[in-house]
Structures are given as structure tokens and as C-alpha cells.
C-alpha atoms as a PDB file:
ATOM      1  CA  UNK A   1      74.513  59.202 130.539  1.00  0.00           C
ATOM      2  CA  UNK A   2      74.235  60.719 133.711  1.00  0.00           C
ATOM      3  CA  UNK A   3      75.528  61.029 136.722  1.00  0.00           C
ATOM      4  CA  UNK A   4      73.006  59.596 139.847  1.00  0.00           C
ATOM      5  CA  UNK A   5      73.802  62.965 141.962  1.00  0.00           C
ATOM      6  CA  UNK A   6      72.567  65.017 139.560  1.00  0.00           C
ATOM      7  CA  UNK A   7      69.365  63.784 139.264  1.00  0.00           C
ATOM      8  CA  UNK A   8      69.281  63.694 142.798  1.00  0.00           C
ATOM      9  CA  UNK A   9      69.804  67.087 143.317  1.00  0.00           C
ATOM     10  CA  UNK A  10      67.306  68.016 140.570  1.00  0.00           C
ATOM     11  CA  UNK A  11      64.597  66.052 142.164  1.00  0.00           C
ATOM     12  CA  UNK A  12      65.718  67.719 145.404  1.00  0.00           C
ATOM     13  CA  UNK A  13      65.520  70.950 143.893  1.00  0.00           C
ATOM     14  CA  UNK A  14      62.502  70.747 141.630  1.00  0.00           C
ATOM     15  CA  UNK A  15      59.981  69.326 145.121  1.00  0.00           C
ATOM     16  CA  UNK A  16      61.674  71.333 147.663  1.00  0.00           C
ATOM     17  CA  UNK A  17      60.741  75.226 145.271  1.00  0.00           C
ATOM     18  CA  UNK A  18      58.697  76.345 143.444  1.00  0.00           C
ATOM     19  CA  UNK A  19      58.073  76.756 139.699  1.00  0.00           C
ATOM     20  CA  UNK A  20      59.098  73.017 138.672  1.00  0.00           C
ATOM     21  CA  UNK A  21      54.920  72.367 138.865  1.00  0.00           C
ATOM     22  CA  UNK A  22      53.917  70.965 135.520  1.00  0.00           C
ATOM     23  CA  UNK A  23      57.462  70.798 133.826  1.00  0.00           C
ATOM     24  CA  UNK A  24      58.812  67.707 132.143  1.00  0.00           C
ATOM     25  CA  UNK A  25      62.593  67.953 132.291  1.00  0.00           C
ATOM     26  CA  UNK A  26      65.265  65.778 130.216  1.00  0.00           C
ATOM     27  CA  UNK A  27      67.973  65.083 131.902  1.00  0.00           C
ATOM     28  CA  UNK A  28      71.662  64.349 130.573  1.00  0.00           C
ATOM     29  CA  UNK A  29      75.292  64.666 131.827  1.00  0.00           C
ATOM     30  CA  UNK A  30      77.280  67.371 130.103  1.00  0.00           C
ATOM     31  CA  UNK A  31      78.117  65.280 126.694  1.00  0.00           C
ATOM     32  CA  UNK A  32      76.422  62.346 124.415  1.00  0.00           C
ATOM     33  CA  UNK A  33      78.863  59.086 125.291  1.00  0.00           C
ATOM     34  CA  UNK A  34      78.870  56.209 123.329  1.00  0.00           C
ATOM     35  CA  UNK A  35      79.790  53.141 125.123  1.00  0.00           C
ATOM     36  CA  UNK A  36      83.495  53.353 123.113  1.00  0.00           C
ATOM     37  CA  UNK A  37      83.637  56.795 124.943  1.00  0.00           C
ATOM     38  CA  UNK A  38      82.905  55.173 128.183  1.00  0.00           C
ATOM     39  CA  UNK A  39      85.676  52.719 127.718  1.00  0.00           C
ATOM     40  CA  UNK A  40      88.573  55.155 126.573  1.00  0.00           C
ATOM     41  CA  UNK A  41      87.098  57.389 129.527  1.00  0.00           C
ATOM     42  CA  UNK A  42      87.290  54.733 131.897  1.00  0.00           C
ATOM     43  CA  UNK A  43      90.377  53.358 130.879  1.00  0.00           C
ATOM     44  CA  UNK A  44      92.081  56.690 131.224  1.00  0.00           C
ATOM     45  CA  UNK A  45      91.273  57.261 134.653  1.00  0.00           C
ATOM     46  CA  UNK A  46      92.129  53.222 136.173  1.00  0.00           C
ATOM     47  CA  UNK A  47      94.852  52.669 133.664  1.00  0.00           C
ATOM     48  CA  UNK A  48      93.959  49.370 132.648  1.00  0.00           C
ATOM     49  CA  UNK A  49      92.175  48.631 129.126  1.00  0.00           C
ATOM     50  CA  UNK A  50      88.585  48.777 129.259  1.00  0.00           C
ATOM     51  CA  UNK A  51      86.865  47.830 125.965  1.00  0.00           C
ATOM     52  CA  UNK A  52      83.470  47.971 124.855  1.00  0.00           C
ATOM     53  CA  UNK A  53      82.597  44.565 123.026  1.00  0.00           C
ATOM     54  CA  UNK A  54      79.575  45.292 120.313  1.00  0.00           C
ATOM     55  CA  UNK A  55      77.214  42.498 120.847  1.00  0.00           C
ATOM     56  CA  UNK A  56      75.076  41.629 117.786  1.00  0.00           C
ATOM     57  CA  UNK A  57      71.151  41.935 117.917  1.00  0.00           C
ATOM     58  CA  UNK A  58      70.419  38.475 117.545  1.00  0.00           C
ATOM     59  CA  UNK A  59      73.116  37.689 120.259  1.00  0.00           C
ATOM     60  CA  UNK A  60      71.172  40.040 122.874  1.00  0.00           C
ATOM     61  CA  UNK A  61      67.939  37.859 121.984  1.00  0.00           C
ATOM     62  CA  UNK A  62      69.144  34.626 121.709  1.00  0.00           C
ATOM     63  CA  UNK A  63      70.914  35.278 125.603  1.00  0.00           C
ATOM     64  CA  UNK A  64      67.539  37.038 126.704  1.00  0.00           C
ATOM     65  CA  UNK A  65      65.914  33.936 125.840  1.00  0.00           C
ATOM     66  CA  UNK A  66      68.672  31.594 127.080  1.00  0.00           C
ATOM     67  CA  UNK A  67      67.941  32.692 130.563  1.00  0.00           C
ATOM     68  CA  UNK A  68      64.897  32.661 130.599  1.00  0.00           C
ATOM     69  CA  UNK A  69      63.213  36.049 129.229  1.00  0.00           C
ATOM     70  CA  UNK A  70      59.619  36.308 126.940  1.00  0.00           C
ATOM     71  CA  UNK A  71      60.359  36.195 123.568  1.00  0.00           C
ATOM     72  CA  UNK A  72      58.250  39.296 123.251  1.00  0.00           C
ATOM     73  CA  UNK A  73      60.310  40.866 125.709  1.00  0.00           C
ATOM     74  CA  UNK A  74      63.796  39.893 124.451  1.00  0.00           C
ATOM     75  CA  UNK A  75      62.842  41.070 120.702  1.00  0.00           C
ATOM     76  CA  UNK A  76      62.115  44.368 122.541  1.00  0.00           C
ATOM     77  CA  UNK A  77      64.872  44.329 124.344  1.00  0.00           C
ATOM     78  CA  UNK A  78      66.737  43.378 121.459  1.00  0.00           C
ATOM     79  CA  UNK A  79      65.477  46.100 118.809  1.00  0.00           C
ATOM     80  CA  UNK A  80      66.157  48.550 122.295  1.00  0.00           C
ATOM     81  CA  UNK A  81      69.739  47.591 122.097  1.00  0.00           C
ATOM     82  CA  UNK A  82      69.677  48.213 118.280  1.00  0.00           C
ATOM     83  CA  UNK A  83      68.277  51.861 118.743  1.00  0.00           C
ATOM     84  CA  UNK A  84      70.932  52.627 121.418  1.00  0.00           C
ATOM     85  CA  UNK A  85      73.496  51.507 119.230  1.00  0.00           C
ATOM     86  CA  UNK A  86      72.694  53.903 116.469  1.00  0.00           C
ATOM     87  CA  UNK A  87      73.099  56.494 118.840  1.00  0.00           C
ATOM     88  CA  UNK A  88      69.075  57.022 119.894  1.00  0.00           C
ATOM     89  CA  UNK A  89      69.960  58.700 122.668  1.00  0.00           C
ATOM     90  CA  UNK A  90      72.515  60.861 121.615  1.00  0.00           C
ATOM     91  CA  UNK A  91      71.223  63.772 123.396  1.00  0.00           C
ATOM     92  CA  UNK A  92      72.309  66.578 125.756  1.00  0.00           C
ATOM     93  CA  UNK A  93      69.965  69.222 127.402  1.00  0.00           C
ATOM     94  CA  UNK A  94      70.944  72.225 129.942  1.00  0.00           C
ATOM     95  CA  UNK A  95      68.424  71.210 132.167  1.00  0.00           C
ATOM     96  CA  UNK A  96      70.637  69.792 135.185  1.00  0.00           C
ATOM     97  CA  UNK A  97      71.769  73.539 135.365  1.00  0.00           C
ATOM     98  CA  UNK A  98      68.258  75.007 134.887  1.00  0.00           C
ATOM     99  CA  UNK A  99      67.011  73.600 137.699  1.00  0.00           C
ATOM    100  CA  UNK A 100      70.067  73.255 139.785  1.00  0.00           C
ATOM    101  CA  UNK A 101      72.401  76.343 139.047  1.00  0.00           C
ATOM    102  CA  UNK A 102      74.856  74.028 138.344  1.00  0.00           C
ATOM    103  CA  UNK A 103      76.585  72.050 135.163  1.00  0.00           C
ATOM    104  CA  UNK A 104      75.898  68.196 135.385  1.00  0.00           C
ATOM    105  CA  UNK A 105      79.322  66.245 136.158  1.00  0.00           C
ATOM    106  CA  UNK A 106      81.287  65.033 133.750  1.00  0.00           C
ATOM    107  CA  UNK A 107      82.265  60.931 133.692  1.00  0.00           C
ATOM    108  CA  UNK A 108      85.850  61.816 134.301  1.00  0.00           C
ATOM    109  CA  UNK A 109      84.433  63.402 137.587  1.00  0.00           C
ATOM    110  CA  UNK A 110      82.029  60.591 137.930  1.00  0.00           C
ATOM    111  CA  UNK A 111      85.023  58.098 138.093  1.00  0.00           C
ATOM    112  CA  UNK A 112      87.132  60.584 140.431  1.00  0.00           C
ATOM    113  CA  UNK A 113      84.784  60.822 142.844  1.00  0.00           C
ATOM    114  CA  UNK A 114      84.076  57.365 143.062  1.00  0.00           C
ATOM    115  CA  UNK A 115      87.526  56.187 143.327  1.00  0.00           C
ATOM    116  CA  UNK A 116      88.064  55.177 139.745  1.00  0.00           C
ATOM    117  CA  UNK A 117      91.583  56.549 139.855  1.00  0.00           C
END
């Protein structure tokens, strides 16, 4: 997960100088969050309890489908949700600092800034 300003500022930075031409960056915030991180994060900050309800695989297709969705598209969807689940995307790179000179924000500063507290 990442924070919208940082990619911001990395797409600022890597069309407004030079030597981004050709790269392929990965871009992360500053720690791999599962969605249970998220909550305890999140409930931290507002003080209320924020839980993260695991929703089974054949529950994300059957509601894909309920509303409407390709059945193609929901089992994608579906086996997506599956992936991300087992942690898929547990990855963090150094590449928001790379480019920008500085560390990618936190969540906690994520919900700070945007009045989460």
C-alpha cells in the first residue's frame, strides 16, 4: 500500500529530470500491510474498532456475479482476491526515495494528514 502523494511526487519527479528514461520503478509505502494491519492501524488513530472481515473466494464470485459481473471476470477477480490474501503483494522497495530523496509515508501519517485522528 501506498500513499497517493507519493506516487505523485515520483511521477512529478521522474518527467520533470532526467535519468528516469527507460526505468520501470515499483512503488510501495514504507512497510508490507495486510488488511488486519490496516484495521489495527486505523483503529488506533480514530479510536473506534475497525475490523477487517475475510471474505471467502467463492463469496467474492458469487457477489461479482450477483451484480452483474462476467463470470470470466469474477473468477479472475476472485482467484485475484485469493493471491492478495496469501500475501502476493507483500512487497516493499526503496524506490519512492530513489527517485524522490525522500522515505514514502507511513499509514499512520496517511491517516494524520487526512484527518483520521
Amino acid at each position: 500500500m501506498i500513499d497517493a502523494r507519493d506516487i505523485a511526487a515520483v511521477a512529478v519527479a521522474a518527467l520533470t529530470t532526467s535519468g528516469h528514461e527507460g526505468k520501470i520503478y515499483t512503488l510501495t509505502g514504507p512497510e508490507a500491510l495486510s488488511f488486519d494491519d490496516v484495521a489495527s492501524k486505523l483503529s488506533q488513530q480514530s479510536g473506534d474498532q475497525i475490523r477487517h472481515v475475510r471474505v471467502s473466494i467463492d463469496d467474492v464470485r458469487t457477489a461479482l456475479e450477483s451484480a452483474g459481473v462476467a463470470a470470466w471476470f469474477a473468477d479472475d477477480m476472485s482467484r485475484l482476491h485469493a493471491m492478495l490474501a496469501a500475501g502476493y503483494e507483500d512487497l516493499v522497495t526503496d524506490d519512492v526515495r530513489a527517485v524522490t530523496g525522500s522515505p514514502p509515508r507511513t499509514l499512520t501519517q496517511f491517516v494524520r494528514d487526512t484527518g483520521g485522528t
